[in-house]
PDB file of N, CA and C in Angstrom:
ATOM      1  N   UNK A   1     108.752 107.158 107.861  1.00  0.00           N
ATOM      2  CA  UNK A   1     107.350 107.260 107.518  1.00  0.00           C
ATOM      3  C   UNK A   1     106.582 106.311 108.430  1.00  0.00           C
ATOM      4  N   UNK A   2     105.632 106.575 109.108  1.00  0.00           N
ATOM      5  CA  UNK A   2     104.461 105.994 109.822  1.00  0.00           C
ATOM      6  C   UNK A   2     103.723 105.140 108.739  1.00  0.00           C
ATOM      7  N   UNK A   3     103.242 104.044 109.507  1.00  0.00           N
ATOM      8  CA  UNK A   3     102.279 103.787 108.748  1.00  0.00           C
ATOM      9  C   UNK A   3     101.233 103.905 107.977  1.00  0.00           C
ATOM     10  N   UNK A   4     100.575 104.567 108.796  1.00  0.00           N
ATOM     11  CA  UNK A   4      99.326 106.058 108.855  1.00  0.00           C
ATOM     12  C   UNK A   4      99.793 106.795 107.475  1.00  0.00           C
ATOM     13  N   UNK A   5     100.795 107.489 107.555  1.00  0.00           N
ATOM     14  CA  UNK A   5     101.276 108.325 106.386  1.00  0.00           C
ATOM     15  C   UNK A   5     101.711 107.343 105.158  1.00  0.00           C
ATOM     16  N   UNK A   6     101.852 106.258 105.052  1.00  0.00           N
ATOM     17  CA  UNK A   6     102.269 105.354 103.927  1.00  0.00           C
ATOM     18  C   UNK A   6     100.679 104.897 103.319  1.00  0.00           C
ATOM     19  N   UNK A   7      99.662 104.654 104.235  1.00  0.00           N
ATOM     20  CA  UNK A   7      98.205 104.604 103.940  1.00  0.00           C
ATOM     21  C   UNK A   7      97.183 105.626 103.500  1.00  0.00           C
ATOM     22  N   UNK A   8      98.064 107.067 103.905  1.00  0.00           N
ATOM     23  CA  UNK A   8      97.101 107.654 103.330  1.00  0.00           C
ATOM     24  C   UNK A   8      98.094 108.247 101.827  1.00  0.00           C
ATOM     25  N   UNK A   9      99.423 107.929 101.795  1.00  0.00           N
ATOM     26  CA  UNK A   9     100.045 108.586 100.273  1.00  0.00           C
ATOM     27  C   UNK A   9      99.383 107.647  99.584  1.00  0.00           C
ATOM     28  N   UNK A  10      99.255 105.981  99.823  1.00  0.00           N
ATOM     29  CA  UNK A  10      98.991 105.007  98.655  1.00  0.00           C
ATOM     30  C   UNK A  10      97.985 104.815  99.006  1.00  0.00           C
ATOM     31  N   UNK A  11      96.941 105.271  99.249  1.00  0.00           N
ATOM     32  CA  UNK A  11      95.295 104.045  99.484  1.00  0.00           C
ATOM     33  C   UNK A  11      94.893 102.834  98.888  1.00  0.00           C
ATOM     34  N   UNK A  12      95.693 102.860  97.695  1.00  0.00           N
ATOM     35  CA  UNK A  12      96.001 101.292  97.082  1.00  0.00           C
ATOM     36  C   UNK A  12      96.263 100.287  97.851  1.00  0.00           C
ATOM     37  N   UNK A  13      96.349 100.290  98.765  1.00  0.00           N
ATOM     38  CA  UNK A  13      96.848  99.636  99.123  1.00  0.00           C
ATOM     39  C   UNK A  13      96.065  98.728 100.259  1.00  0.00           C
ATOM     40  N   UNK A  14      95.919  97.423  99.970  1.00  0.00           N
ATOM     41  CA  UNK A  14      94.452  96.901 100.671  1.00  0.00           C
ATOM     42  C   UNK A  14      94.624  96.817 102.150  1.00  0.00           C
ATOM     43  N   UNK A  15      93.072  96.697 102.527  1.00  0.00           N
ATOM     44  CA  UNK A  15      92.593  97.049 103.706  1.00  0.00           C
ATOM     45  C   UNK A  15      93.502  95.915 104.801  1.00  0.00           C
ATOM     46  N   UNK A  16      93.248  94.647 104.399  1.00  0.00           N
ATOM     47  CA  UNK A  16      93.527  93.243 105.022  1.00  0.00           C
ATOM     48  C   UNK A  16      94.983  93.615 105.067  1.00  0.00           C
ATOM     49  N   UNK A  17      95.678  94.224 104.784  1.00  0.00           N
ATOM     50  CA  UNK A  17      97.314  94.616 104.979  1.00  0.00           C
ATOM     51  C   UNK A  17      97.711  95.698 105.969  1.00  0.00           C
ATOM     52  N   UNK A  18      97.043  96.506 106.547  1.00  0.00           N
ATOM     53  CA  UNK A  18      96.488  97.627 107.375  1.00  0.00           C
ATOM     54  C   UNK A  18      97.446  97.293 108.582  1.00  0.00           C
ATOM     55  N   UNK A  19      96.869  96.550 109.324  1.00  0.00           N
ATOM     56  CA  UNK A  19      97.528  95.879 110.252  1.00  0.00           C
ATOM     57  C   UNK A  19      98.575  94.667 110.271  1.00  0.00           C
ATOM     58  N   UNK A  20      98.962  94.694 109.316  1.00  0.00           N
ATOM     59  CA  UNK A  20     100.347  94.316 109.178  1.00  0.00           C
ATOM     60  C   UNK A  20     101.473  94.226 110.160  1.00  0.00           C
ATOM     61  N   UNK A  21     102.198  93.711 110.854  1.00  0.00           N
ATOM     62  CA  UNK A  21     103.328  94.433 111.359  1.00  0.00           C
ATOM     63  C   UNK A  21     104.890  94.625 110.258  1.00  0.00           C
ATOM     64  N   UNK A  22     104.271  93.504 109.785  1.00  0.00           N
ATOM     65  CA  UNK A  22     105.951  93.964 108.670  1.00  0.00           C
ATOM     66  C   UNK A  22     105.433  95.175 107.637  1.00  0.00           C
ATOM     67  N   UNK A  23     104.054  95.405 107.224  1.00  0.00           N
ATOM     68  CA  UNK A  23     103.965  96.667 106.372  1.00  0.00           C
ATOM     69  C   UNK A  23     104.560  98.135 107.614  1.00  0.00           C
ATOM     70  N   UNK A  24     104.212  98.048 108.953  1.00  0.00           N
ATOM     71  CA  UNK A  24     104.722  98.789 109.721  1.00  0.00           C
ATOM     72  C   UNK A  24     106.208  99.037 109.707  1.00  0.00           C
ATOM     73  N   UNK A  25     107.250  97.807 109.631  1.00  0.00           N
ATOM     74  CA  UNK A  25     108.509  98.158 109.212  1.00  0.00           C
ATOM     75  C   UNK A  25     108.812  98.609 108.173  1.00  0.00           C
ATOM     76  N   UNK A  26     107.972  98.089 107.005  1.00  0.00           N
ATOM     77  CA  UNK A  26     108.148  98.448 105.494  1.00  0.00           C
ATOM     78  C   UNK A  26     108.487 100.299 105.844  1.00  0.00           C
ATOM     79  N   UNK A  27     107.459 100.661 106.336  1.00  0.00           N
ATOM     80  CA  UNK A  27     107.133 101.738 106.285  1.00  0.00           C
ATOM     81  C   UNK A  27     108.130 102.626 107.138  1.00  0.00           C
ATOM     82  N   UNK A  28     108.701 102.318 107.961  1.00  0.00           N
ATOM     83  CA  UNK A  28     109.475 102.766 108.763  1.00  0.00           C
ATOM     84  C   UNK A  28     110.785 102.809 108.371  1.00  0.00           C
ATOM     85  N   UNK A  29     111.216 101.751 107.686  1.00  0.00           N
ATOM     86  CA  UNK A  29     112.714 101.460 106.380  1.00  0.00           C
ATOM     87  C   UNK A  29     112.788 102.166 105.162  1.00  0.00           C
ATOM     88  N   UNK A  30     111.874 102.029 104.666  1.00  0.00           N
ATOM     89  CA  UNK A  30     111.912 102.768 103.757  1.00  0.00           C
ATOM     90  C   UNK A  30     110.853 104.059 103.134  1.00  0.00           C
ATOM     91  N   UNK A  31     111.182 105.047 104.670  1.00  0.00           N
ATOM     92  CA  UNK A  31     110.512 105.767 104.318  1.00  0.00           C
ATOM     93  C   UNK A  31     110.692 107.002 103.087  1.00  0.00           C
ATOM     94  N   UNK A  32     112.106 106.840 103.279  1.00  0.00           N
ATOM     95  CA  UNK A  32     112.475 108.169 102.525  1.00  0.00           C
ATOM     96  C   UNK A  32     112.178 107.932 101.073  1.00  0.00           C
ATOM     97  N   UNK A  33     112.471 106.503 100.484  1.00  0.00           N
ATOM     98  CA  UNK A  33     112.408 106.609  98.969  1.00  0.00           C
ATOM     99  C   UNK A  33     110.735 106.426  98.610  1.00  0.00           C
ATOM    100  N   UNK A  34     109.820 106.170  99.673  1.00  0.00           N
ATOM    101  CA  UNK A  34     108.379 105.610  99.007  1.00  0.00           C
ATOM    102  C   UNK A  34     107.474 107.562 100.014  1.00  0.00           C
ATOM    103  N   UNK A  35     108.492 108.510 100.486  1.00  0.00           N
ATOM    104  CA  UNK A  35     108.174 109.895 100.360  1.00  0.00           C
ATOM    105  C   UNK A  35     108.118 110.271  99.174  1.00  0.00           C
ATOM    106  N   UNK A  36     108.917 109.725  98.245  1.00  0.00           N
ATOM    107  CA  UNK A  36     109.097 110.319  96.430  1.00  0.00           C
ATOM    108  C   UNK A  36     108.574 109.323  95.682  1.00  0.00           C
ATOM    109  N   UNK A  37     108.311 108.264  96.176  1.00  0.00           N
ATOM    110  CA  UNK A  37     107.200 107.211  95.043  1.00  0.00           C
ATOM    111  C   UNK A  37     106.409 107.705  94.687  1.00  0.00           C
ATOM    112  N   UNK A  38     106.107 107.609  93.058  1.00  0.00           N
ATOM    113  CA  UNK A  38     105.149 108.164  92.245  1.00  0.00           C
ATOM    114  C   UNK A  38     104.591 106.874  91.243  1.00  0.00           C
ATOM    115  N   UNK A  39     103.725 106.793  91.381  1.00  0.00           N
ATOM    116  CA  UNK A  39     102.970 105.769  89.995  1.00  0.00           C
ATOM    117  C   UNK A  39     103.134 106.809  88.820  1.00  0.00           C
ATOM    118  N   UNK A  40     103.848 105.508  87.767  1.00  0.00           N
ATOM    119  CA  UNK A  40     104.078 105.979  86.698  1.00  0.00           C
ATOM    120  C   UNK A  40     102.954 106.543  85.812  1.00  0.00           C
ATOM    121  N   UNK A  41     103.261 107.265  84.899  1.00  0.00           N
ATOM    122  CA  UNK A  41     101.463 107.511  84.131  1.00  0.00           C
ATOM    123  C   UNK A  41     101.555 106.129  83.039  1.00  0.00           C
ATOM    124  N   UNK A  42     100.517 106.004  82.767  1.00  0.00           N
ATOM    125  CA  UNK A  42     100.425 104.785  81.499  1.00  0.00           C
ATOM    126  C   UNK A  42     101.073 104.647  80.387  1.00  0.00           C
ATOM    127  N   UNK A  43     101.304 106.203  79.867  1.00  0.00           N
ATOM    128  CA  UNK A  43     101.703 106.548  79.166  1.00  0.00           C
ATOM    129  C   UNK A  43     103.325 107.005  78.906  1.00  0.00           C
ATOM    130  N   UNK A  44     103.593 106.533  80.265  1.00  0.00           N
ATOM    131  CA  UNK A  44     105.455 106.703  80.395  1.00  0.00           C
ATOM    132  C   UNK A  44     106.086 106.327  79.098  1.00  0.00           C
ATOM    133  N   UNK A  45     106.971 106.918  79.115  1.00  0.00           N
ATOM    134  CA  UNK A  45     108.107 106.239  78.185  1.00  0.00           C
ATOM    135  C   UNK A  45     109.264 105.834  78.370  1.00  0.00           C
ATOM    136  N   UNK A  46     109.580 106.944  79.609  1.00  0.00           N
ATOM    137  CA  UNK A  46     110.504 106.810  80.639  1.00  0.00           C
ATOM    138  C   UNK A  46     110.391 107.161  81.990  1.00  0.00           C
ATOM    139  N   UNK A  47     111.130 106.096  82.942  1.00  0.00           N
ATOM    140  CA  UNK A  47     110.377 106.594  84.217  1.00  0.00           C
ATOM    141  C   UNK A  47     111.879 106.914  85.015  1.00  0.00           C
ATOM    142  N   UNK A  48     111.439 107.647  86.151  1.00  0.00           N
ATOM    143  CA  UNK A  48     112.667 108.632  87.320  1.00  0.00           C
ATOM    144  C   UNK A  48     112.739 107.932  88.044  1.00  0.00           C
ATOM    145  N   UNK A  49     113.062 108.241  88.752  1.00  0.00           N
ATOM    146  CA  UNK A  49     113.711 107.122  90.522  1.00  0.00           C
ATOM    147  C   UNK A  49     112.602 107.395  91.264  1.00  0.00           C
ATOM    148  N   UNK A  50     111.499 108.011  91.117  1.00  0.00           N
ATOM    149  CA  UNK A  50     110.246 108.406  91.714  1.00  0.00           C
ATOM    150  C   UNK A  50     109.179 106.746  91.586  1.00  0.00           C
ATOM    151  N   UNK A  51     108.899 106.642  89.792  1.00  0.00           N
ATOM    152  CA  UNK A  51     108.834 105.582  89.630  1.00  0.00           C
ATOM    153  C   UNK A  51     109.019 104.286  89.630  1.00  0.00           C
ATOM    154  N   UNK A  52     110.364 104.379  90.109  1.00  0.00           N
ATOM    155  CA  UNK A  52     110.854 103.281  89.707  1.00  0.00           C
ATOM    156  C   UNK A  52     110.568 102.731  91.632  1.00  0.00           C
ATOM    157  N   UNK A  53     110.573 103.423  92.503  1.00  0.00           N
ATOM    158  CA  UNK A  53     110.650 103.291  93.629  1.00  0.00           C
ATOM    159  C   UNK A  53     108.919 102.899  94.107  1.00  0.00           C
ATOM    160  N   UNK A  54     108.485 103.821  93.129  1.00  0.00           N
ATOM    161  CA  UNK A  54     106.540 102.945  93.130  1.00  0.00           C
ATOM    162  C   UNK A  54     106.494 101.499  92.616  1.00  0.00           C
ATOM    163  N   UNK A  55     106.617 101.101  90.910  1.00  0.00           N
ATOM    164  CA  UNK A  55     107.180  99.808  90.580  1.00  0.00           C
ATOM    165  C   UNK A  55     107.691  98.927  91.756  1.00  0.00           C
ATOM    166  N   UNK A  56     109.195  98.977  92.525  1.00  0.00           N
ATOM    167  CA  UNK A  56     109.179  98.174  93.062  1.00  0.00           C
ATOM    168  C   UNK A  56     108.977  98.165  94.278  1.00  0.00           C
ATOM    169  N   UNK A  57     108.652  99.164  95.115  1.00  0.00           N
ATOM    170  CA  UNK A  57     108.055  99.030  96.290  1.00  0.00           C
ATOM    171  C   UNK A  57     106.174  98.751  96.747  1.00  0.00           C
ATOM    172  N   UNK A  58     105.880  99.558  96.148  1.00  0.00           N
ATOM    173  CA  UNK A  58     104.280  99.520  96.184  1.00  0.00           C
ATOM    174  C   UNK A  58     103.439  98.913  95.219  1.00  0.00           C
ATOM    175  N   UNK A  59     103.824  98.660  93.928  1.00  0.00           N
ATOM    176  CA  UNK A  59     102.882  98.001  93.059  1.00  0.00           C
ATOM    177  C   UNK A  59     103.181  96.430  93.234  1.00  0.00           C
ATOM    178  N   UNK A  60     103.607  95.496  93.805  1.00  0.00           N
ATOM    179  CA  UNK A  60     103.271  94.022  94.408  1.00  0.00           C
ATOM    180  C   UNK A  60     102.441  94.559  95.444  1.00  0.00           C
ATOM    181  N   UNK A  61     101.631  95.229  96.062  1.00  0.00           N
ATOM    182  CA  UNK A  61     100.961  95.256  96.890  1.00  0.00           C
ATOM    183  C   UNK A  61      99.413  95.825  95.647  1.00  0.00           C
ATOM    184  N   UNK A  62      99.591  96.213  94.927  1.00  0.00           N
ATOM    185  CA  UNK A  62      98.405  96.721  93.924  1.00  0.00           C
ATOM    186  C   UNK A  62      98.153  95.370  93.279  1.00  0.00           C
ATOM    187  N   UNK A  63      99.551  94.351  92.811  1.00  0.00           N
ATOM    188  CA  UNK A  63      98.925  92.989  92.343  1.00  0.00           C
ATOM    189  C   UNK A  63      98.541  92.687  93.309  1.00  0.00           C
ATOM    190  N   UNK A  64      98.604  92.074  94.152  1.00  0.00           N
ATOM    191  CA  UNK A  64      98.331  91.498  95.759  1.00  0.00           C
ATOM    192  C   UNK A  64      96.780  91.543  95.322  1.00  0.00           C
ATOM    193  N   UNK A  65      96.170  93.270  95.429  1.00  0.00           N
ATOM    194  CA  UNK A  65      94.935  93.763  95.267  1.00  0.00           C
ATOM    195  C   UNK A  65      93.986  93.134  94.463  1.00  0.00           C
ATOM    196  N   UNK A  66      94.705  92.632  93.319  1.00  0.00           N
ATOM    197  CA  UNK A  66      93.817  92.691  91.851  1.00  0.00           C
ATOM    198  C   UNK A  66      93.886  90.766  91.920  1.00  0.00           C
ATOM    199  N   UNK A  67      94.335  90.387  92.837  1.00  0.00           N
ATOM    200  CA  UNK A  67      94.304  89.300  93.236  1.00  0.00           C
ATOM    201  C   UNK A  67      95.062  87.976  92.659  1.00  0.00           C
ATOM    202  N   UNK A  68      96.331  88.506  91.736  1.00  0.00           N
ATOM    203  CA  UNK A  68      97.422  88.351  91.113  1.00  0.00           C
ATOM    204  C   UNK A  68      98.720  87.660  91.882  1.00  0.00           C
ATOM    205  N   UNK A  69      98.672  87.894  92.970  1.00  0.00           N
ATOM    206  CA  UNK A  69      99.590  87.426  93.922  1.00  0.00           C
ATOM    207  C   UNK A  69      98.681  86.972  95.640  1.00  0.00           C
ATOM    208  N   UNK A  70      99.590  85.682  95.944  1.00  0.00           N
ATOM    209  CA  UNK A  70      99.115  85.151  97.401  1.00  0.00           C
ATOM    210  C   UNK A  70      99.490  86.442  98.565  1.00  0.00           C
ATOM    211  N   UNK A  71      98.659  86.257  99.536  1.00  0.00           N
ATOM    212  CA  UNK A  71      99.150  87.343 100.545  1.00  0.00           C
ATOM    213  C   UNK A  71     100.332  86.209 101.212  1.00  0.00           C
ATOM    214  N   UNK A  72     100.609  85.326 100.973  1.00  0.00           N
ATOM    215  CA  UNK A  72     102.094  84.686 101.922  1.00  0.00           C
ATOM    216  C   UNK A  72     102.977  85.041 101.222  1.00  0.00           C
ATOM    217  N   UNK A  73     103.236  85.176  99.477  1.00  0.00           N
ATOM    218  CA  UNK A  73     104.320  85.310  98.695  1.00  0.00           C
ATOM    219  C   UNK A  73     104.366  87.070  99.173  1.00  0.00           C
ATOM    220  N   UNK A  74     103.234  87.987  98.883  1.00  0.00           N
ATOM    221  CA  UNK A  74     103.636  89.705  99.412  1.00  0.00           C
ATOM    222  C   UNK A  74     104.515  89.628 100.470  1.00  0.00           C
ATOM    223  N   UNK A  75     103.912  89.079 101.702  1.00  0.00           N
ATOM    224  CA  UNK A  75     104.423  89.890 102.885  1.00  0.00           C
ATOM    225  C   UNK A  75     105.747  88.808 103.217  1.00  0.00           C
ATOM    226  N   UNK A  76     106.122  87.531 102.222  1.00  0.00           N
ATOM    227  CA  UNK A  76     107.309  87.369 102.212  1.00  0.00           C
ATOM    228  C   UNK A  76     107.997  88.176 101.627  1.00  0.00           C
ATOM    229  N   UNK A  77     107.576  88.901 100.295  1.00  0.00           N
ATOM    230  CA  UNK A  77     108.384  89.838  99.699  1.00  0.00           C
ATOM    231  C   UNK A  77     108.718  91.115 100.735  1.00  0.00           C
ATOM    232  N   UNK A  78     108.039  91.423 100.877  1.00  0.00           N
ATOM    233  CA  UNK A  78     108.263  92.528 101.853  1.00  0.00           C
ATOM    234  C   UNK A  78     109.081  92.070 103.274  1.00  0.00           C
ATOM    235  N   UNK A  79     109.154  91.210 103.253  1.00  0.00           N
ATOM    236  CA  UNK A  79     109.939  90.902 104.644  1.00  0.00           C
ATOM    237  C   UNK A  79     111.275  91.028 103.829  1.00  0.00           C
ATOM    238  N   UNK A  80     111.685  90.360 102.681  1.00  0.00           N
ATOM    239  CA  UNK A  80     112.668  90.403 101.907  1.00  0.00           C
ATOM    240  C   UNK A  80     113.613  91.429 102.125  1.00  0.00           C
ATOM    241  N   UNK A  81     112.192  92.326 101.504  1.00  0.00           N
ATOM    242  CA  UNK A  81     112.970  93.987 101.382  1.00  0.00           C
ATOM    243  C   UNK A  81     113.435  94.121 102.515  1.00  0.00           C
ATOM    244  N   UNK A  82     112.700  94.332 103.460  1.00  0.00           N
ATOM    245  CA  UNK A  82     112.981  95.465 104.696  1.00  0.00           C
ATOM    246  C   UNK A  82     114.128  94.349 105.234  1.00  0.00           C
ATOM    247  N   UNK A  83     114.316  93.079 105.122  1.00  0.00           N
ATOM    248  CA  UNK A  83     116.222  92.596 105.356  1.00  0.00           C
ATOM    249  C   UNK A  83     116.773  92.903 105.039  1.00  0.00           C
ATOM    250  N   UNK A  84     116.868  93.350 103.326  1.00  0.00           N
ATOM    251  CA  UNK A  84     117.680  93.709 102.429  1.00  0.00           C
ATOM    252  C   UNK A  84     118.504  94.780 102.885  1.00  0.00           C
ATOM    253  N   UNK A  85     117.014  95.865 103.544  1.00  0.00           N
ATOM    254  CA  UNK A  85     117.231  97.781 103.644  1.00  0.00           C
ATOM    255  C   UNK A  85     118.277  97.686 105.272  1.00  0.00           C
ATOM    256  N   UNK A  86     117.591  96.559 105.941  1.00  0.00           N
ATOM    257  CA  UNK A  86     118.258  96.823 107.567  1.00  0.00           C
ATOM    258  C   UNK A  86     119.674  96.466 107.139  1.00  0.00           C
ATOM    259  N   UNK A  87     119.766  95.790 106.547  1.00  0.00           N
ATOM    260  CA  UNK A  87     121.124  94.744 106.199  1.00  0.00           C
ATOM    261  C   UNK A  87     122.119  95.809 105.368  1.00  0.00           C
ATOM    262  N   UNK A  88     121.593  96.704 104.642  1.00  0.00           N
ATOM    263  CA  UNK A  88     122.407  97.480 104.103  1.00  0.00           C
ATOM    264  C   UNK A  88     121.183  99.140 103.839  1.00  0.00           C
ATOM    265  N   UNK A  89     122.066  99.925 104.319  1.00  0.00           N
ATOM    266  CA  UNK A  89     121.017 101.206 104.491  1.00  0.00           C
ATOM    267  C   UNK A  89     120.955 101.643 103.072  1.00  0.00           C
ATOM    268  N   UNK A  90     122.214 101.808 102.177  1.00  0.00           N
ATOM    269  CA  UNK A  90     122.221 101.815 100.736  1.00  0.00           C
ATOM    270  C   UNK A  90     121.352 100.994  99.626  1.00  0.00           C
ATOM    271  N   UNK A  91     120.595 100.322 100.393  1.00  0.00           N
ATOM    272  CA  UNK A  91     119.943  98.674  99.470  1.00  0.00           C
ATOM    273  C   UNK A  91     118.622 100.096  98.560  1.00  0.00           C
ATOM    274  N   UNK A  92     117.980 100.535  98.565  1.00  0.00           N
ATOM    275  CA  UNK A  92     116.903 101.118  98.667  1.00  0.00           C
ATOM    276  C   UNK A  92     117.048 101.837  96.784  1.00  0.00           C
ATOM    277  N   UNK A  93     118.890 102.284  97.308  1.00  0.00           N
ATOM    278  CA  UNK A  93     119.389 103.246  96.202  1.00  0.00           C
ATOM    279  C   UNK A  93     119.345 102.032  94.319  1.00  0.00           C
ATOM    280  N   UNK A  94     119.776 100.522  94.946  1.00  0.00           N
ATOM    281  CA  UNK A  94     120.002  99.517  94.100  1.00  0.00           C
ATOM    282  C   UNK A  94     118.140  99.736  93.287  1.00  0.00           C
ATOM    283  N   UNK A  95     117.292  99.989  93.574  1.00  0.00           N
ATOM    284  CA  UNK A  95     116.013  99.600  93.061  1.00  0.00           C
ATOM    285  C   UNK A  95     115.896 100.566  92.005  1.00  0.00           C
ATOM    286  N   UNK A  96     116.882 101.653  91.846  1.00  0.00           N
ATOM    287  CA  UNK A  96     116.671 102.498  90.575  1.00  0.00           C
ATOM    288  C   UNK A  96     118.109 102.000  89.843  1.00  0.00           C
ATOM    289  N   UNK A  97     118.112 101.921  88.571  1.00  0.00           N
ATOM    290  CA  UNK A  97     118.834 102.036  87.470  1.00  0.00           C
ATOM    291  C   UNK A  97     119.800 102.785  87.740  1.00  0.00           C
ATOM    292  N   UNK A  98     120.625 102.315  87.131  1.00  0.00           N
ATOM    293  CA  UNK A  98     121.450 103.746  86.625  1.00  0.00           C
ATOM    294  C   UNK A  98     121.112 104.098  85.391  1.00  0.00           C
ATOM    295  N   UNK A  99     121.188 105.445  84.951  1.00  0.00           N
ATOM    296  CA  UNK A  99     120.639 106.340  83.589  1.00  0.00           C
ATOM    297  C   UNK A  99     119.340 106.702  83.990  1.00  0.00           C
ATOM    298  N   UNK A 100     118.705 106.430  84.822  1.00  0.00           N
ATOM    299  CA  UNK A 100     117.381 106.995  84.830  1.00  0.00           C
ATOM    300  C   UNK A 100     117.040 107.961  84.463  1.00  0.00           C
ATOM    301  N   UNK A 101     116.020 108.330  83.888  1.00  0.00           N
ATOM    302  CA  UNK A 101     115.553 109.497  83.579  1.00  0.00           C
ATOM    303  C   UNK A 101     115.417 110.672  84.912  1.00  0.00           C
ATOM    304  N   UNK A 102     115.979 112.032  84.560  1.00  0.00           N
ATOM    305  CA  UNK A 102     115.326 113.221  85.688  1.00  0.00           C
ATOM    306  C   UNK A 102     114.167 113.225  86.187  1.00  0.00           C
ATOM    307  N   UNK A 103     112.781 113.297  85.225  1.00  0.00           N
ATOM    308  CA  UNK A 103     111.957 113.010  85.392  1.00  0.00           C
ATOM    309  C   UNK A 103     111.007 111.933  84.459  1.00  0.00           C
ATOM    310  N   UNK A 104     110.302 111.764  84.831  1.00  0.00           N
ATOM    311  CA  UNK A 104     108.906 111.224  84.411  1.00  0.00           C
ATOM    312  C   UNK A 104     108.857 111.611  82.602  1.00  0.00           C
ATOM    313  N   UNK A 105     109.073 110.562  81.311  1.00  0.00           N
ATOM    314  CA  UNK A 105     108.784 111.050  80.379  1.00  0.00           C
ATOM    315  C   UNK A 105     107.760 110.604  79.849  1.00  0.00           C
ATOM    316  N   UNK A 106     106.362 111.483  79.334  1.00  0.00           N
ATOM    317  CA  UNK A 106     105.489 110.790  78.460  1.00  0.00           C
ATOM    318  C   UNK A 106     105.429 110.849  77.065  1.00  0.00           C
ATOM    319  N   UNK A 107     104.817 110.039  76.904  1.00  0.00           N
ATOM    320  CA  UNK A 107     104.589 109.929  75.082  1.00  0.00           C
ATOM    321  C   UNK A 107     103.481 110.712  74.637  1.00  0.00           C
ATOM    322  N   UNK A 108     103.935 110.907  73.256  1.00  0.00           N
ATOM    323  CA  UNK A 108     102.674 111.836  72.708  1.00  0.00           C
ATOM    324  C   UNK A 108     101.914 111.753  72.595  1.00  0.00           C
ATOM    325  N   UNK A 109     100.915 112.706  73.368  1.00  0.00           N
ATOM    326  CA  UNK A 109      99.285 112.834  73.356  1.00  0.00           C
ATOM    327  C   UNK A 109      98.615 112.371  74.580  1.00  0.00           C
ATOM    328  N   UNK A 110     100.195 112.539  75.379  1.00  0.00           N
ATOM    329  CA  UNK A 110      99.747 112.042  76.998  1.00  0.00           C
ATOM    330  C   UNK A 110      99.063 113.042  77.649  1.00  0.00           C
ATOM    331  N   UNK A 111      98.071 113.210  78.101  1.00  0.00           N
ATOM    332  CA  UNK A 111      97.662 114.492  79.246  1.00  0.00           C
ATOM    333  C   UNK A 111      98.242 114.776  80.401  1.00  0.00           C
TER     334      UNK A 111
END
């Protein structure tokens, strides 16, 4: 995944991070599992490997946003990852559970 294409799936994702170069690797490592990242609905009850791959890949960048986290602790985290992913190509698969749900479950009276 390009960068470009990781900015326009999440637009969450703040401006001041744009030019990044480690969001550029982010994006390039792990493209395949944040192709199927999905933000959970609110109303989850249970979440898929879709979610779970939004959770921990892209939502420290939504705290980041809401101004919850330093931008030195993010883009250390993210440097983290993308060691983790170069260091082992399997690392990516560790961020979902095992038992996960198939899909996405909501609770009643979810829309």
């Amino acid at each position: 995944m390009t960068i470009q294409e990781l900015l326009v799936r999440f637009p969450e994702i703040p401006a001041d991070l744009h030019h990044e170069e480690i969001l550029s690797r982010f994006a390039d490592v792990f493209g395949k599992p944040l192709s199927i990242a999905q933000k959970p609905s609110a109303c989850s009850t249970e979440h898929d490997a879709a979610n779970h791959y939004y959770m921990k890949l892209v939502n420290p960048m939504g705290i980041y946003r809401l101004g919850l986290m330093k931008r030195e602790l993010l883009l250390s985290q993210l440097g983290e990852l993308v060691e983790k992913q170069q260091a082992d190509p399997n690392f990516a698969e560790t961020l979902v559970p095992s038992g996960v749900a198939a899909s996405e479950v909501r609770g009643p009276g979810c829309g």
